[in-house]
Each structure stands twice: as structure tokens, then as C-alpha cells.
PDB file of N, CA and C in Angstrom:
ATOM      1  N   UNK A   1       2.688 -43.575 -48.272  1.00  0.00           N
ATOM      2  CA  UNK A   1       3.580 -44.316 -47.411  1.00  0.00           C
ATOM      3  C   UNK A   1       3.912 -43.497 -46.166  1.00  0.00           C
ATOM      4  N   UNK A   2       3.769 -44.403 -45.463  1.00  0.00           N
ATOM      5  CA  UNK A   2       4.527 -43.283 -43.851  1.00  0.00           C
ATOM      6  C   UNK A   2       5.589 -43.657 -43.526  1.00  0.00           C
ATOM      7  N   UNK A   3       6.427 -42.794 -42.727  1.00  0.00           N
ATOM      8  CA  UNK A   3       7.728 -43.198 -42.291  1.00  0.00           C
ATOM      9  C   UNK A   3       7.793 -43.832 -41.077  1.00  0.00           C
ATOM     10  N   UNK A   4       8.936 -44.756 -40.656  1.00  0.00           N
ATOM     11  CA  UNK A   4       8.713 -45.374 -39.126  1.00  0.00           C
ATOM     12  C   UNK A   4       9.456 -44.383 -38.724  1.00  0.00           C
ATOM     13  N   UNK A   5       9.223 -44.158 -37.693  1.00  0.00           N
ATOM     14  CA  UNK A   5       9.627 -43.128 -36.170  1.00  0.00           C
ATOM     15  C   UNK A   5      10.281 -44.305 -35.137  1.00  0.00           C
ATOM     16  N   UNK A   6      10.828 -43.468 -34.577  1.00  0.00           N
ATOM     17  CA  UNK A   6      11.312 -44.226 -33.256  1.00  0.00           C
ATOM     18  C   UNK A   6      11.134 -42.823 -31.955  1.00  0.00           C
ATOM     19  N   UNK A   7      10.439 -43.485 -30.856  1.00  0.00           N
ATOM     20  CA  UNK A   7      10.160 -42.821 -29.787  1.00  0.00           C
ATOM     21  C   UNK A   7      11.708 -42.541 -28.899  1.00  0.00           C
ATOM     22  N   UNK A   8      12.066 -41.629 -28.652  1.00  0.00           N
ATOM     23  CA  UNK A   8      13.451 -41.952 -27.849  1.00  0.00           C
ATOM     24  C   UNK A   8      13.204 -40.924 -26.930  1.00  0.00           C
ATOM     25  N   UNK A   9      13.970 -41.358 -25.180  1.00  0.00           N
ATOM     26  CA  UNK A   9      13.569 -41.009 -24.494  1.00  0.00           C
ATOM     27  C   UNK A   9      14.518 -41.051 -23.294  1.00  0.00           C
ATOM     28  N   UNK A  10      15.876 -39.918 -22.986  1.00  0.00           N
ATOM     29  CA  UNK A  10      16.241 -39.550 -22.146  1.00  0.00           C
ATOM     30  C   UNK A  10      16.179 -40.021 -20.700  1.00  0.00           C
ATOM     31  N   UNK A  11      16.841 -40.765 -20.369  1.00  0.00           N
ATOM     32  CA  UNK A  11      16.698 -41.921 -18.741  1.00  0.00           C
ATOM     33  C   UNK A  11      17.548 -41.079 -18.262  1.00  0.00           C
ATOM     34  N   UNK A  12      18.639 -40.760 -18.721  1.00  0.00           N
ATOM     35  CA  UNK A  12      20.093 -40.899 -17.835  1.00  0.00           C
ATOM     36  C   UNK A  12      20.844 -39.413 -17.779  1.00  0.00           C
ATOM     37  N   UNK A  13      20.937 -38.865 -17.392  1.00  0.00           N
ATOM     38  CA  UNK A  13      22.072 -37.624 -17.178  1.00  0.00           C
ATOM     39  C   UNK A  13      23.245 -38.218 -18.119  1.00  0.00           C
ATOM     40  N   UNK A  14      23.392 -36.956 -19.171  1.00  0.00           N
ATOM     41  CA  UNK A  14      25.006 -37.269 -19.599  1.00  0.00           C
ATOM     42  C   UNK A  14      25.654 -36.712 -18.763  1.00  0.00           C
ATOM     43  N   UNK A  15      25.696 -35.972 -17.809  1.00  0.00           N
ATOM     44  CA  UNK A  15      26.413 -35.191 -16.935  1.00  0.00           C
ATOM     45  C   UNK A  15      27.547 -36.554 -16.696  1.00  0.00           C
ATOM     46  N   UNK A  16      29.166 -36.395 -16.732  1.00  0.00           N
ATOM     47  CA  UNK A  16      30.053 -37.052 -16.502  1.00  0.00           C
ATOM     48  C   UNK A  16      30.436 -37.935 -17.567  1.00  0.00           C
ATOM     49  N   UNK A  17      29.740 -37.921 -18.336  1.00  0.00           N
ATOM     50  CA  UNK A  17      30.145 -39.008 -19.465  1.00  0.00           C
ATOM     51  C   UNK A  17      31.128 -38.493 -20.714  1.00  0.00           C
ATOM     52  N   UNK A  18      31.429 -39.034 -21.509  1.00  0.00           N
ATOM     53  CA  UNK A  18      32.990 -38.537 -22.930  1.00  0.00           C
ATOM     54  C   UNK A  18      31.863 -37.283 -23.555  1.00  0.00           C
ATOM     55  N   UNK A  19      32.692 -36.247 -23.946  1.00  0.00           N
ATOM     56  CA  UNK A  19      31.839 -35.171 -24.285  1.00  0.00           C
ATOM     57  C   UNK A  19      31.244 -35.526 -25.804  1.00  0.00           C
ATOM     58  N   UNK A  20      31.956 -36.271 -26.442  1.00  0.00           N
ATOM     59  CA  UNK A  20      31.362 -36.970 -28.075  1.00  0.00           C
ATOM     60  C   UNK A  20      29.850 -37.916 -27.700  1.00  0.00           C
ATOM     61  N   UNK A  21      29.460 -38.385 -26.268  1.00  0.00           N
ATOM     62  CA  UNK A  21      28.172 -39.103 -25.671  1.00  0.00           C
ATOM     63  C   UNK A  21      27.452 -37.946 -25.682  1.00  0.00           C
ATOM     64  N   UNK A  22      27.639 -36.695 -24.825  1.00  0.00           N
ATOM     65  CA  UNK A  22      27.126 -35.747 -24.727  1.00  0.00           C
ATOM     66  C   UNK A  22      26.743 -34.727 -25.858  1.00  0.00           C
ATOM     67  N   UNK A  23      27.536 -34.902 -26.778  1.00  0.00           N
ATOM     68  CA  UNK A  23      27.061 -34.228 -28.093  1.00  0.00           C
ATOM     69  C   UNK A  23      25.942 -35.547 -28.730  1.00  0.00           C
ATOM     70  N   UNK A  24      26.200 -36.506 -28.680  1.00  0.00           N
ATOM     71  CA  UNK A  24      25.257 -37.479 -29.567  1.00  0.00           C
ATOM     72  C   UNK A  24      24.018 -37.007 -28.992  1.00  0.00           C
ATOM     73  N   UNK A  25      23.812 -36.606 -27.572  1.00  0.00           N
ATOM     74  CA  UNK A  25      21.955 -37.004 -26.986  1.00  0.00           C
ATOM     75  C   UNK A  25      21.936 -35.662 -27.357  1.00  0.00           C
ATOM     76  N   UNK A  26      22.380 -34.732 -27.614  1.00  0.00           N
ATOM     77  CA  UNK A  26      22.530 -33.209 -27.920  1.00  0.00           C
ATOM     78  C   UNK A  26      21.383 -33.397 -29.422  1.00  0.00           C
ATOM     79  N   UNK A  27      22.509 -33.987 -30.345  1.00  0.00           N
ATOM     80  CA  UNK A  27      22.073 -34.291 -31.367  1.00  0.00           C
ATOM     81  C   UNK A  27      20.853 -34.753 -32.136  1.00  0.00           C
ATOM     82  N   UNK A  28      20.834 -35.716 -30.873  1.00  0.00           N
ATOM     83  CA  UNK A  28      19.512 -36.104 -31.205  1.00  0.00           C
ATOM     84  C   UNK A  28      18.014 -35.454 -30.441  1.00  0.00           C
ATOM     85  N   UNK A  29      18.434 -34.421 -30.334  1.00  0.00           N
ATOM     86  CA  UNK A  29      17.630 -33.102 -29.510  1.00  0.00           C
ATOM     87  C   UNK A  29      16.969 -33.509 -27.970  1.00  0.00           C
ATOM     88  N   UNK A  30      17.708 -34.060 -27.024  1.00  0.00           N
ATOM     89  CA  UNK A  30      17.647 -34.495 -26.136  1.00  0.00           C
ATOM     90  C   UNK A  30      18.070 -33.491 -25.428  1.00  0.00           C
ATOM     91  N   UNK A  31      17.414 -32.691 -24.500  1.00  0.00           N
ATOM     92  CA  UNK A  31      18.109 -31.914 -23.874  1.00  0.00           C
ATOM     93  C   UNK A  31      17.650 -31.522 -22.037  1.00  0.00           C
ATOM     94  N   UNK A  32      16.344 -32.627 -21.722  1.00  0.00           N
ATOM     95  CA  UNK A  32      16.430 -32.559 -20.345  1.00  0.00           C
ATOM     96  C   UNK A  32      16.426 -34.270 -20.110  1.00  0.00           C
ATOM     97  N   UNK A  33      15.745 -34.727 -19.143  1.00  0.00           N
ATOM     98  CA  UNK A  33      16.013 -36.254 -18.444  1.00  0.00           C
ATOM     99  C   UNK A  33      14.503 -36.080 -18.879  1.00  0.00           C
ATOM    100  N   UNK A  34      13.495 -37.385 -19.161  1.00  0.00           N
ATOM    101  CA  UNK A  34      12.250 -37.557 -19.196  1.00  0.00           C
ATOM    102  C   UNK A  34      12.107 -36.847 -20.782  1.00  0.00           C
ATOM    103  N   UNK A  35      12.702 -36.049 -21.722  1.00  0.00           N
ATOM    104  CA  UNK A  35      12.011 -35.586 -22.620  1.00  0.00           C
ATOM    105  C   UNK A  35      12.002 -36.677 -23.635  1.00  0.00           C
ATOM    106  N   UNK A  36      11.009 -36.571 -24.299  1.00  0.00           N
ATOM    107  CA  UNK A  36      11.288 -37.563 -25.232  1.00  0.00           C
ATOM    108  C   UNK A  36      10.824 -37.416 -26.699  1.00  0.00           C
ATOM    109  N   UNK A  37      11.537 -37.457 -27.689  1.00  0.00           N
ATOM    110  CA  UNK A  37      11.375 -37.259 -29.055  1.00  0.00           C
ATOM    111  C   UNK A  37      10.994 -38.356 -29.972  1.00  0.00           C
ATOM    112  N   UNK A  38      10.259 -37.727 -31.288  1.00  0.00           N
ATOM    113  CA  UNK A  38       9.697 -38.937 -32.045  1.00  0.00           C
ATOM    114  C   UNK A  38      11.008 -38.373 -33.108  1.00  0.00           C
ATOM    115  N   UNK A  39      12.007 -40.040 -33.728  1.00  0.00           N
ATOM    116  CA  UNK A  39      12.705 -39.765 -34.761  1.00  0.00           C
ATOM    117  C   UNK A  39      12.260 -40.299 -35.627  1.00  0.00           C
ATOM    118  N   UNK A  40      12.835 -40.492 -36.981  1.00  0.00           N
ATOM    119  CA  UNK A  40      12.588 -40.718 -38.248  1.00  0.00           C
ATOM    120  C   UNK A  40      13.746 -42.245 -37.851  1.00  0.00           C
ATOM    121  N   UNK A  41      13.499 -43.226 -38.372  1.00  0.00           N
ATOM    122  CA  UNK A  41      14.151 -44.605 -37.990  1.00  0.00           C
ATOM    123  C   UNK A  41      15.070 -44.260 -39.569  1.00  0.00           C
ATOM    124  N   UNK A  42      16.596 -44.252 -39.170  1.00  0.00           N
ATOM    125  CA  UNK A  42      17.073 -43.937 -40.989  1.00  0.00           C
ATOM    126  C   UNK A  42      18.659 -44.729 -39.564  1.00  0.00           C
ATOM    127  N   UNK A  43      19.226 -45.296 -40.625  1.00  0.00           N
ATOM    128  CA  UNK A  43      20.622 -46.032 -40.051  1.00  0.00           C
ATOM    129  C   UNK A  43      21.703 -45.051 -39.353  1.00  0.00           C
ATOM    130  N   UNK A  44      21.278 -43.564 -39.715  1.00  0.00           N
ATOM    131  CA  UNK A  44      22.316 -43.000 -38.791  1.00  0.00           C
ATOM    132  C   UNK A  44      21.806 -42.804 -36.770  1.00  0.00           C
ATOM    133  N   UNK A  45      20.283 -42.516 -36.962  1.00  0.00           N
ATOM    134  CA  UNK A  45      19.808 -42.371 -36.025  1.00  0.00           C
ATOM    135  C   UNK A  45      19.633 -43.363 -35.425  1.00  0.00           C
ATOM    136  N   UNK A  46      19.677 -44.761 -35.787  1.00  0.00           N
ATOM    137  CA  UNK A  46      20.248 -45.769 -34.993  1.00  0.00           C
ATOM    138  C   UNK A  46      21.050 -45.912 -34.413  1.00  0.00           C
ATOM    139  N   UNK A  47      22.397 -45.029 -35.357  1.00  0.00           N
ATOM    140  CA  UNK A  47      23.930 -45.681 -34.556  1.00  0.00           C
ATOM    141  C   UNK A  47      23.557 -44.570 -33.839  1.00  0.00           C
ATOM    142  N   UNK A  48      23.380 -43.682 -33.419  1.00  0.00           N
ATOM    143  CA  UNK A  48      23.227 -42.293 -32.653  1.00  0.00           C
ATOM    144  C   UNK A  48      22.774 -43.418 -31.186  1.00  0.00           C
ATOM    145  N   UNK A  49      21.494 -43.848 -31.517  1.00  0.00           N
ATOM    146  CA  UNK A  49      20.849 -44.398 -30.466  1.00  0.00           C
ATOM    147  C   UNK A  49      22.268 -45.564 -29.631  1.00  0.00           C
ATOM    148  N   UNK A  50      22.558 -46.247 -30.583  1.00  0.00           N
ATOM    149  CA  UNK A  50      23.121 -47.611 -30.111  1.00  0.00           C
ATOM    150  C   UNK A  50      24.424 -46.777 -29.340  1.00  0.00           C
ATOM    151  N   UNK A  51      24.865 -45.359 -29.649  1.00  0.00           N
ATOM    152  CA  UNK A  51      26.577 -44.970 -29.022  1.00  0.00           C
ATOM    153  C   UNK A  51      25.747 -44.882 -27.677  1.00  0.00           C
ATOM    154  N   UNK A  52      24.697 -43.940 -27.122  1.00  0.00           N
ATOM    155  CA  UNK A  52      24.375 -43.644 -26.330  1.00  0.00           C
ATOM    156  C   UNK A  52      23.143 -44.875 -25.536  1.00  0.00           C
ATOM    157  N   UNK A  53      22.855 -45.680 -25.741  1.00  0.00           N
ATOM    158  CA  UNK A  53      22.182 -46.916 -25.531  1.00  0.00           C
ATOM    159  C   UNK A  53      22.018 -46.607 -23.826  1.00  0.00           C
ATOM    160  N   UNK A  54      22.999 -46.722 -23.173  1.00  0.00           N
ATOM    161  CA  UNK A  54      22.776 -46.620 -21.449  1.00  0.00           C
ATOM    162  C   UNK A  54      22.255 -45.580 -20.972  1.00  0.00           C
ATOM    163  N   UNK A  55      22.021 -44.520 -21.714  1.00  0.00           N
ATOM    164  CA  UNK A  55      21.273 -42.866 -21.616  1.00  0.00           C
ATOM    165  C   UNK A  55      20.366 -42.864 -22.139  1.00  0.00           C
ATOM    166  N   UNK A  56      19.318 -43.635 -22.789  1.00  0.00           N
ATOM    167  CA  UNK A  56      18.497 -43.324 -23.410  1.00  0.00           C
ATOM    168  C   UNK A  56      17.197 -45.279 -23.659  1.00  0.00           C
ATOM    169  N   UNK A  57      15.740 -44.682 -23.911  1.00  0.00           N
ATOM    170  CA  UNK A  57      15.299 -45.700 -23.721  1.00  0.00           C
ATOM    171  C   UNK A  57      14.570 -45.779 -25.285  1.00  0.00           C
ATOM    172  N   UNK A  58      14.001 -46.774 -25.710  1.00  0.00           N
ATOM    173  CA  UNK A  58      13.663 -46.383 -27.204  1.00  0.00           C
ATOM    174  C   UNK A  58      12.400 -46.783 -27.132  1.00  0.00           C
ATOM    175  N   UNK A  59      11.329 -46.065 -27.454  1.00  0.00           N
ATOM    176  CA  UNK A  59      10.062 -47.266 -27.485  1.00  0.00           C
ATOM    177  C   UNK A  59       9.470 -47.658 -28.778  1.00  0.00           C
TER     178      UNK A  59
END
């Protein structure tokens, strides 16, 4: 069996945003604009995605 991934992918500067936004893209090892990580699709890394939704693009 394989796991689903989710592509996620840094659009937006947290620069200015609530520092709990800025720890989420942290979290989810986001750490320049353009980088983009493969996650493991599991319900926390969703809500991770959905707090930060306007910072980030999912493919």
C-alpha cells in the first residue's frame, strides 16, 4: 500500500501575519517562498494546511 502525499507549496510571505500562522508554515517545514514539500495526507496536516490556506498552494 502507498501513502497519499500532498504537494504543498509556499506562495506567500508569513512575514506580518499572527505568529501561531507563522509557526504552522514553520511546521510544516516551509521555510522560504517557492519551496515546496511532499506531506503525508493524515487529518492533522490538513488542518495545518486549511489555518494557513492564503500562504500556501496544495497540489
Amino acid at each position: 500500500m502507498t501513502k497519499k502525499t500532498l504537494r504543498v507549496t509556499l506562495v506567500k510571505s508569513p512575514i506580518g501575519t499572527k505568529s501561531d500562522h507563522r509557526a504552522t508554515v514553520l511546521g510544516l517545514g516551509l521555510k522560504s517562498i517557492r519551496q515546496t514539500r511532499e506531506l503525508e495526507d493524515t487529518p492533522a496536516v490538513r488542518g495545518m494546511i486549511n489555518k494557513v490556506s492564503y500562504l500556501v498552494k496544495v497540489n
